[in-house]
N, C-alpha and C. Protein backbone atom coordinates (compact mmCIF):
# COMPACT_ATOMS: atom_id res chain seq x y z
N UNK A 1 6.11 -14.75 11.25
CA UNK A 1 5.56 -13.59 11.91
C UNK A 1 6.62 -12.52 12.18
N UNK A 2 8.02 -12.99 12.44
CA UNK A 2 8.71 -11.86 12.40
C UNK A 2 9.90 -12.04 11.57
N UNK A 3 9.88 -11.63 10.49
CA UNK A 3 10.58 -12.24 9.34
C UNK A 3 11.98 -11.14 9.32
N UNK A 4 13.18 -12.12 8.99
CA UNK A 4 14.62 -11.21 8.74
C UNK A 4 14.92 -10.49 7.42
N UNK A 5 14.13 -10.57 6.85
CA UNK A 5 13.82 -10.21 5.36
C UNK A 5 12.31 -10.07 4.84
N UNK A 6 12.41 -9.13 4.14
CA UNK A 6 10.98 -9.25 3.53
C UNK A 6 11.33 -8.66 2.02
N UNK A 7 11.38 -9.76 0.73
CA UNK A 7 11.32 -9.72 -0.50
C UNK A 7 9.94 -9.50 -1.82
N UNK A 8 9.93 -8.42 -1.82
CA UNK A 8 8.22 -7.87 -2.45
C UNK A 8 8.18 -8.11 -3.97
N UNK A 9 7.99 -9.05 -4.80
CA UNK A 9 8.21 -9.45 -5.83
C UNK A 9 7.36 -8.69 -6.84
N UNK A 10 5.99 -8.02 -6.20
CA UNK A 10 5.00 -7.36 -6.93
C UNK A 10 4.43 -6.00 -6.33
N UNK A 11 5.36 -4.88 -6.47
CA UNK A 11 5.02 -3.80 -5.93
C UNK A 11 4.25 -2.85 -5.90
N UNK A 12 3.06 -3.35 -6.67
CA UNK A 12 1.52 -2.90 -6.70
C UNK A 12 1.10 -3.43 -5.06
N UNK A 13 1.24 -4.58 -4.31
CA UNK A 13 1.08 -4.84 -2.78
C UNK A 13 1.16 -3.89 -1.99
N UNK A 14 2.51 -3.68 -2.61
CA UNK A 14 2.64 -2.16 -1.30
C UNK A 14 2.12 -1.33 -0.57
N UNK A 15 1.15 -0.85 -0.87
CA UNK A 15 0.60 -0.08 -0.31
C UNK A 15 -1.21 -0.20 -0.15
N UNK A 16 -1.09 -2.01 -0.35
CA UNK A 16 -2.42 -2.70 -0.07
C UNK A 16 -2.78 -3.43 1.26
N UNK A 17 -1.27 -4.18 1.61
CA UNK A 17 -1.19 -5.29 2.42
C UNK A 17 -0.29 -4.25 3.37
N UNK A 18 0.01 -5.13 4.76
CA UNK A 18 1.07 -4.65 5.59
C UNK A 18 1.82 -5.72 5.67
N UNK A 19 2.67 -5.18 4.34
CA UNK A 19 3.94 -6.56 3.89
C UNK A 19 5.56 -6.21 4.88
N UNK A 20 5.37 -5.03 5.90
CA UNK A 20 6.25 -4.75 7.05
C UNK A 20 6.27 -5.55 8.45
N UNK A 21 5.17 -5.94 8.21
CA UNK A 21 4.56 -6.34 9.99
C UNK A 21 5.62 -7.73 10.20
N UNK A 22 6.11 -7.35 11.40
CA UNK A 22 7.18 -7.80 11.83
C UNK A 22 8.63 -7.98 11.90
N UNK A 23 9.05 -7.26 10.80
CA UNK A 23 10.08 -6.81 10.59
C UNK A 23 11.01 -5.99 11.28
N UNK A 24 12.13 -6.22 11.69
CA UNK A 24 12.71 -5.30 13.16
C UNK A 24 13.47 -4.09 12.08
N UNK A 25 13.86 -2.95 12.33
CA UNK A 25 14.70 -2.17 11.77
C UNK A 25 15.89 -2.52 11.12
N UNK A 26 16.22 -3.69 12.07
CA UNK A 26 17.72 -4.16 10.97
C UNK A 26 16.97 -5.63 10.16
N UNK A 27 16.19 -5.83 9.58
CA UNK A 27 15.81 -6.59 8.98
C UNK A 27 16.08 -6.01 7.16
N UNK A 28 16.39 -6.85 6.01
CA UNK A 28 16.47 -6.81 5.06
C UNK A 28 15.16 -6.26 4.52
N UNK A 29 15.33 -5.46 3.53
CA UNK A 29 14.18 -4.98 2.52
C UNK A 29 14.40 -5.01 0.64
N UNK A 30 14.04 -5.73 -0.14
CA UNK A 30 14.32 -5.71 -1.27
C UNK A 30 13.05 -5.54 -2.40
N UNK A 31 13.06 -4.78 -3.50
CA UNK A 31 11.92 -4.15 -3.93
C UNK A 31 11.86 -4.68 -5.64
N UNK A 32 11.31 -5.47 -5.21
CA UNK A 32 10.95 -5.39 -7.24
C UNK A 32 10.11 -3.95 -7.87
N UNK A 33 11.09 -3.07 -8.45
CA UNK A 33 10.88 -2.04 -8.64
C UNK A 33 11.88 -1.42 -9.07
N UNK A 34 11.54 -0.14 -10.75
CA UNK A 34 12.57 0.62 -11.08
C UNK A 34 12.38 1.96 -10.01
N UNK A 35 11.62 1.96 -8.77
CA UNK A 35 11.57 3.16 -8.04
C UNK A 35 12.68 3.33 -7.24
N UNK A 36 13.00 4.02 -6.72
CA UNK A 36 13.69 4.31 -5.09
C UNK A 36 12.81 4.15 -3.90
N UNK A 37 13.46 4.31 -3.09
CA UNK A 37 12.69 4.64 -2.22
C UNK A 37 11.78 5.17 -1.64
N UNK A 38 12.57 6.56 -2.10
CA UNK A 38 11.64 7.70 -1.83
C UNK A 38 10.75 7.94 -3.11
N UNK A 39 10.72 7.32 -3.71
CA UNK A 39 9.60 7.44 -5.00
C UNK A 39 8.12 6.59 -4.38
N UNK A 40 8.64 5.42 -3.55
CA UNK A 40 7.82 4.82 -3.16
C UNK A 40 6.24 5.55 -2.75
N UNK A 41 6.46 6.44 -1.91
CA UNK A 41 5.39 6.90 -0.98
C UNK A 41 5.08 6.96 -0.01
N UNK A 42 6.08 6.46 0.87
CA UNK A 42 6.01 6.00 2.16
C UNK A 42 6.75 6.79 3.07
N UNK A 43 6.79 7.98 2.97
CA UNK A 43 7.51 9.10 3.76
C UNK A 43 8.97 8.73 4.27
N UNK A 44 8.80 9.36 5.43
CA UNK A 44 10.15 8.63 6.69
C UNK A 44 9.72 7.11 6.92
N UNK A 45 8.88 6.56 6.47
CA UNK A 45 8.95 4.69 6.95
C UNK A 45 10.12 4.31 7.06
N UNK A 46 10.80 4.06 6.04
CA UNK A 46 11.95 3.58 5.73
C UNK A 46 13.17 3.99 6.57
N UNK A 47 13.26 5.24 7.21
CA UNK A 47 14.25 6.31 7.61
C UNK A 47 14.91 5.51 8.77
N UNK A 48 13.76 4.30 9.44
CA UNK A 48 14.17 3.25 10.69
C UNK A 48 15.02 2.41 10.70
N UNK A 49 14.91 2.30 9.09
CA UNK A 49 15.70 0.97 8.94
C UNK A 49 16.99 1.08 8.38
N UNK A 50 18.39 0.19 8.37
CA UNK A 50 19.71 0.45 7.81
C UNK A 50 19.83 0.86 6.75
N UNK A 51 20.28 1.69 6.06
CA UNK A 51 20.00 2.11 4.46
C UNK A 51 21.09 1.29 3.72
N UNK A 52 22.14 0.17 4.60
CA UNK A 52 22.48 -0.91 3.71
C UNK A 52 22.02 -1.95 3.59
N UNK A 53 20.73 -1.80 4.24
CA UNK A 53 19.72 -3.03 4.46
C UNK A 53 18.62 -2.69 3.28
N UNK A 54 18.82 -1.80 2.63
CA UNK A 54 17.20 -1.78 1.72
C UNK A 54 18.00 -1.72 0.27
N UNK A 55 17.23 -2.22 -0.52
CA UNK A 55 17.69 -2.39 -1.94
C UNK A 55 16.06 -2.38 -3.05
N UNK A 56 16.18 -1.40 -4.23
CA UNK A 56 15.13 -2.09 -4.75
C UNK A 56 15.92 -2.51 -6.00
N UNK A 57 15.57 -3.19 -7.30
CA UNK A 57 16.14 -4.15 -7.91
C UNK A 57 14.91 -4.07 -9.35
N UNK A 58 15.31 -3.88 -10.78
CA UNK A 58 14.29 -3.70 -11.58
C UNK A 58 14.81 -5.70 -12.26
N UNK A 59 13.69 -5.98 -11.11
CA UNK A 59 14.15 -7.67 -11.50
C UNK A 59 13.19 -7.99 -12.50
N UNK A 60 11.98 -7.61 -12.92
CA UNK A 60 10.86 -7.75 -13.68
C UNK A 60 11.60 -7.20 -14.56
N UNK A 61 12.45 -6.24 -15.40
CA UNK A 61 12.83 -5.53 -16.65
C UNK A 61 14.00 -6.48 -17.04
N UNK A 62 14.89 -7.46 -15.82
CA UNK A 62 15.98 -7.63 -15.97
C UNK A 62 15.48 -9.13 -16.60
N UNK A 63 14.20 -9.68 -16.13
CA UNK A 63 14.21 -11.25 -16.56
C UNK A 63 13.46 -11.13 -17.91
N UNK A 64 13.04 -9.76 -18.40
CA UNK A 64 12.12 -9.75 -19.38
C UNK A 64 13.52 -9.16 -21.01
N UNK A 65 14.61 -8.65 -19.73
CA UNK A 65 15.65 -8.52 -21.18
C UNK A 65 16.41 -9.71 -21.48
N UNK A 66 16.98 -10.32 -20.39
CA UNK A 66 17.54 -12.06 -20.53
C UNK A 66 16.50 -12.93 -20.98
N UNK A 67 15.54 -13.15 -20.75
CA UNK A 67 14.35 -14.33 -20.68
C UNK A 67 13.24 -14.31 -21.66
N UNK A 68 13.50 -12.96 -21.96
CA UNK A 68 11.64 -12.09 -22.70
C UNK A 68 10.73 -12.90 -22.19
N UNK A 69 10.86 -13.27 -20.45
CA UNK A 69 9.47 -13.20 -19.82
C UNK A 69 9.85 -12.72 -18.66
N UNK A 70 8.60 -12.23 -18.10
CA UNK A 70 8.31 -11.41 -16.85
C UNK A 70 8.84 -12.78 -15.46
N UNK A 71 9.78 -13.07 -15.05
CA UNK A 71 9.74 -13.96 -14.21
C UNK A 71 11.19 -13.32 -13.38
N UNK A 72 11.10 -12.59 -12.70
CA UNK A 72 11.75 -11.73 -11.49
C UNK A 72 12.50 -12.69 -10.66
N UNK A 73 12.05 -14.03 -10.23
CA UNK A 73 12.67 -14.67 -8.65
C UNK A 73 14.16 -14.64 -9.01
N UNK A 74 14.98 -15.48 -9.89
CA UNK A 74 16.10 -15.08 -9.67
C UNK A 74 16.83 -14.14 -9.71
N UNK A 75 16.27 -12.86 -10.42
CA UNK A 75 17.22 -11.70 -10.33
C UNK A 75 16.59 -11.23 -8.99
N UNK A 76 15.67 -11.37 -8.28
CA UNK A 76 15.57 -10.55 -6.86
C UNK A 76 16.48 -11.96 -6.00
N UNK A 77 16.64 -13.52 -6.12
CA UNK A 77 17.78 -13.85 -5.46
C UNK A 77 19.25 -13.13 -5.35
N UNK A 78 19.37 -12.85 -6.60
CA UNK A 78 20.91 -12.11 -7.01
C UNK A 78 20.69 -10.91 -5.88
N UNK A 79 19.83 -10.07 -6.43
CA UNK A 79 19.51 -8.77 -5.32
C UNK A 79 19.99 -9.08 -4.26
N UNK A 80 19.17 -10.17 -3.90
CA UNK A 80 19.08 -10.39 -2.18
C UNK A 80 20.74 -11.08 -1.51
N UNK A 81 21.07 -11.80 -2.87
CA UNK A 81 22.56 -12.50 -2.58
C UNK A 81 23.68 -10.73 -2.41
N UNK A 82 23.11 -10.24 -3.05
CA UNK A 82 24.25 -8.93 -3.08
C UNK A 82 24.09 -7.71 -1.86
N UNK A 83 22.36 -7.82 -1.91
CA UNK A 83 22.20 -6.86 -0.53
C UNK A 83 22.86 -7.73 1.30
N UNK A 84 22.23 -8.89 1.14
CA UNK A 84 22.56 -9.56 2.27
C UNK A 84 24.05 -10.13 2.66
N UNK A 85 24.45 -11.25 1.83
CA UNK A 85 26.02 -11.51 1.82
C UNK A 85 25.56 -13.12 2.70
N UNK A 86 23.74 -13.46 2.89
CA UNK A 86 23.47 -14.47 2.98
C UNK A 86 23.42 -15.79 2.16
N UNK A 87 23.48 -15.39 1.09
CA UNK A 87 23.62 -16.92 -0.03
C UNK A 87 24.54 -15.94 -0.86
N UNK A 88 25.13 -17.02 -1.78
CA UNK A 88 25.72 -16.63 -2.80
C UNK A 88 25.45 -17.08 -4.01
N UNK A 89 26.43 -16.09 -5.26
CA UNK A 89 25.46 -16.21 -6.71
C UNK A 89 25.93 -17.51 -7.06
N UNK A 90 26.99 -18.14 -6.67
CA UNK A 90 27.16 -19.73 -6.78
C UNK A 90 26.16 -20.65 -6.71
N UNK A 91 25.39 -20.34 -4.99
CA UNK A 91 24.91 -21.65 -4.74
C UNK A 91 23.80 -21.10 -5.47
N UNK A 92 22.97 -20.08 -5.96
CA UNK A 92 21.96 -19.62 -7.30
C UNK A 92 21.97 -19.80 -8.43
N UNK A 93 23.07 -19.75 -8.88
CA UNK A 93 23.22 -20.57 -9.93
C UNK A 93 23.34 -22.13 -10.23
N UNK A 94 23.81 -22.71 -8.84
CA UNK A 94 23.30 -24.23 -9.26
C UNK A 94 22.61 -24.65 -8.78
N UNK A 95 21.55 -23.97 -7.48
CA UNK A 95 20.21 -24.20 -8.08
C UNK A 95 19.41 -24.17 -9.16
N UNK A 96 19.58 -22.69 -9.66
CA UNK A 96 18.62 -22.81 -11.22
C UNK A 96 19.13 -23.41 -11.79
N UNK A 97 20.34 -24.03 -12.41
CA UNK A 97 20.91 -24.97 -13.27
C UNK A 97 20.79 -26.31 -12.59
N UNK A 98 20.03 -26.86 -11.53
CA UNK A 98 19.42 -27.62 -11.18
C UNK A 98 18.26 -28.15 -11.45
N UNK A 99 17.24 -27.48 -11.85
CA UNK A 99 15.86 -27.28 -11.90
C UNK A 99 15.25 -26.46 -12.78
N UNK A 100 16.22 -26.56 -13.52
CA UNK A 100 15.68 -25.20 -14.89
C UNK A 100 16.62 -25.60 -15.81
N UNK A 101 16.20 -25.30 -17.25
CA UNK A 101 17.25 -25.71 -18.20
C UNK A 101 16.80 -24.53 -19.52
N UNK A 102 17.56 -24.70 -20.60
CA UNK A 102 17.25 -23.73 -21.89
C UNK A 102 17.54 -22.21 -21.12
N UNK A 103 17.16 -21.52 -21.57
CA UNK A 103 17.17 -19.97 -21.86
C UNK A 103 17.09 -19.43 -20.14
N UNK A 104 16.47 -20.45 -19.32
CA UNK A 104 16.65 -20.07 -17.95
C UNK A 104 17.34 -20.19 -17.29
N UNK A 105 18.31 -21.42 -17.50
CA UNK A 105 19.66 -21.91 -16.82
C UNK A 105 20.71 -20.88 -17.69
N UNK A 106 20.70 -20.51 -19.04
CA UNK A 106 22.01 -20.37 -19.57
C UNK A 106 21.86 -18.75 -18.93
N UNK A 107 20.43 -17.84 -18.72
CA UNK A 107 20.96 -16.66 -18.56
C UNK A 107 21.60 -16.61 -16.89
N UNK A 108 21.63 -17.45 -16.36
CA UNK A 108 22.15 -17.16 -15.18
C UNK A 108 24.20 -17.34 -15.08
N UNK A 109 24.42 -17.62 -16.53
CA UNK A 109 25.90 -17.28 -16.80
C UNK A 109 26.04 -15.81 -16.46
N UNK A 110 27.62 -16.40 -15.56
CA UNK A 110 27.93 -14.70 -15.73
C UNK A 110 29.50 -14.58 -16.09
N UNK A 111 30.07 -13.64 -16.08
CA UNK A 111 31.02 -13.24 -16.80
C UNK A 111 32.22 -13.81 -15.93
């Protein structure tokens, strides 16, 4: 109910649901989306919250150029590992190389 993050994986929601409710101003925001912010639609909404707290992330384009499928969660983890400084791309990567193998484990190599 009052969540420290709120990660929107499908940004057609947006402006269906009230995917904000509960969220304090310094709470995390991360956007599956090639938009900005202000492309969004949502006027000053956003203007409350830390502007190093919001990130959007084209995680749907990024798993469909590594993966050639539409499957976003780990590149919005990465997002969220880079906006927050709460997990890291370590312990993400051996999760998915935990529980995933072939073309899903190897794109989570990084340089």
């Amino acid at each position: 109910m009052d969540p420290d993050a709120v990660i929107i994986q499908d940004v057609t929601l947006i402006h269906q649901v009230d995917l904000f409710s509960g969220l304090s101003s310094d709470g995390y925001v991360l956007i599956n989306t090639t938009s900005s912010f202000s492309e969004l639609d949502f006027g000053d909404f956003f203007d409350r919250f830390d502007p190093t707290r919001l990130m959007t992330c084209p995680a749907t384009d990024i798993a469909l150029e590594l993966l050639g499928r539409p499957l976003p969660n780990a590149a919005l983890l990465g997002g969220f590992a880079a906006l927050s400084g709460e997990i890291t791309l370590d312990a993400i990567d051996k999760a998915v190389r935990e529980h995933f193998s072939g073309s899903v484990a190897s794109a989570t190599r990084r340089p």
